[in-house]
Protein backbone atom coordinates (compact mmCIF):
# COMPACT_ATOMS: atom_id res chain seq x y z
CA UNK A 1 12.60 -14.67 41.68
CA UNK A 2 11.09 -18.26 40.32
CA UNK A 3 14.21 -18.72 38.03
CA UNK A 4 16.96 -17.90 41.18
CA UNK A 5 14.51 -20.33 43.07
CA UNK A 6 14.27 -22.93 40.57
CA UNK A 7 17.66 -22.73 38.86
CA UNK A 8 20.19 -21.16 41.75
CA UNK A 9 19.43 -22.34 44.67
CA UNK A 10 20.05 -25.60 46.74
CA UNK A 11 17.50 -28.57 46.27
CA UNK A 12 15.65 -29.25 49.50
CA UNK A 13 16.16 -26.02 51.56
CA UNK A 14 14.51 -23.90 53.37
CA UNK A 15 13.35 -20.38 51.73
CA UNK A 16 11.34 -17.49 53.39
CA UNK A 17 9.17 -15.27 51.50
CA UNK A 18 8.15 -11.63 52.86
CA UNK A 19 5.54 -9.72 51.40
CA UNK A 20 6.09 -10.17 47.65
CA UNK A 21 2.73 -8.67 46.61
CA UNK A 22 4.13 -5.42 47.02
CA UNK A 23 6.16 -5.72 43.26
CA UNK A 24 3.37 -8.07 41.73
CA UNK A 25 1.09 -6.89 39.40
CA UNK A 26 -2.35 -8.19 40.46
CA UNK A 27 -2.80 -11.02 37.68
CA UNK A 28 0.55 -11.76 39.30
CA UNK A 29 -0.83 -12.26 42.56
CA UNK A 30 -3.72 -14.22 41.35
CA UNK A 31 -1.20 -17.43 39.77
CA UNK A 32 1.71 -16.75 42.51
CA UNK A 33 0.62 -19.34 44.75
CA UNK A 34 -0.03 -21.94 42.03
CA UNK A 35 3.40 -21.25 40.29
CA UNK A 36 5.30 -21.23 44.07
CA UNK A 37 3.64 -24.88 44.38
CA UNK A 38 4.76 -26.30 41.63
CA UNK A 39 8.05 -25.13 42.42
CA UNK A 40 8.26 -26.32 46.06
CA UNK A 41 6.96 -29.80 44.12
CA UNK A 42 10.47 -29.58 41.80
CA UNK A 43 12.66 -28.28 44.19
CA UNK A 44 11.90 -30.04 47.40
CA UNK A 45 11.93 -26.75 49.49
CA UNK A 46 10.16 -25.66 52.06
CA UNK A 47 8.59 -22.07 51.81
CA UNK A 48 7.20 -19.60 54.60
CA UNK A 49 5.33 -16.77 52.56
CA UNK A 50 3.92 -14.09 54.73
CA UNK A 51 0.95 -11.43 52.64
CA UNK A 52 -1.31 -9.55 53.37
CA UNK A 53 -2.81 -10.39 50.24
CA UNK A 54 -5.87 -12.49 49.93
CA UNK A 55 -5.35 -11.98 46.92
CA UNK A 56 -1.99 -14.21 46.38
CA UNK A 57 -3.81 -16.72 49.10
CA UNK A 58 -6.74 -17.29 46.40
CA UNK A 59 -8.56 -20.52 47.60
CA UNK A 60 -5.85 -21.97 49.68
CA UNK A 61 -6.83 -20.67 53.09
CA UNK A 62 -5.88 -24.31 53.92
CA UNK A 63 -2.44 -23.34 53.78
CA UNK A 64 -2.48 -20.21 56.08
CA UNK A 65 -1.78 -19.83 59.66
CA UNK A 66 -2.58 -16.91 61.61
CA UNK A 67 -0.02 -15.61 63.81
CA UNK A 68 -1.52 -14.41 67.39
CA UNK A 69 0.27 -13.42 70.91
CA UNK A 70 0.72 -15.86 73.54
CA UNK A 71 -2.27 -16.58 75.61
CA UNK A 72 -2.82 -14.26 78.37
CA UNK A 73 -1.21 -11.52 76.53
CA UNK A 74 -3.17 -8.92 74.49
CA UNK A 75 -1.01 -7.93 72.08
CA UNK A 76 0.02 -4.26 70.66
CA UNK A 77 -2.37 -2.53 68.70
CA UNK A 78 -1.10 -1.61 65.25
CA UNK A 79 -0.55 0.85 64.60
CA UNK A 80 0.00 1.65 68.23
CA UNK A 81 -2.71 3.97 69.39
CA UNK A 82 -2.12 7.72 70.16
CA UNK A 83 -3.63 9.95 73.09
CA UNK A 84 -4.74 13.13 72.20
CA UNK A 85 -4.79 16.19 74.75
């Protein structure tokens, strides 16, 4: 993925990024971030990355922002809840 970003794609764009922990070996997760910056830094892209991981996120909590419904609404529980008879 880093050499199609770095190498393939157009300089100062726009990329998103969903979920790539799922095919990264953990040590992988651990330098992700790091490496993505340094990219962004060459490229002159902007990135959205959405994880789970806090893992990938290491010590740039700075970074992250938490998505949360609209005021006034509460939101549907995930995974949605189920009645039972």
């Amino acid at each position: 993925m880093f050499y199609e970003f770095l190498f393939k794609s157009a300089q100062s764009g726009f990329m998103i990024i969903d979920e790539s922990e799922i095919s990264l070996y953990v040590g992988w997760q651990e330098k992700f971030l790091d490496d993505l910056r340094e990219i962004v830094a060459i490229t002159n892209t902007d990135v959205l990355l959405a994880t789970h991981s806090p893992i990938i996120i290491g010590e740039h909590w700075d970074l992250t922002v938490e998505l949360k419904p609209p005021p006034g609404e509460a939101g549907i529980p995930f995974p949605p809840s189920k009645e039972v008879p």
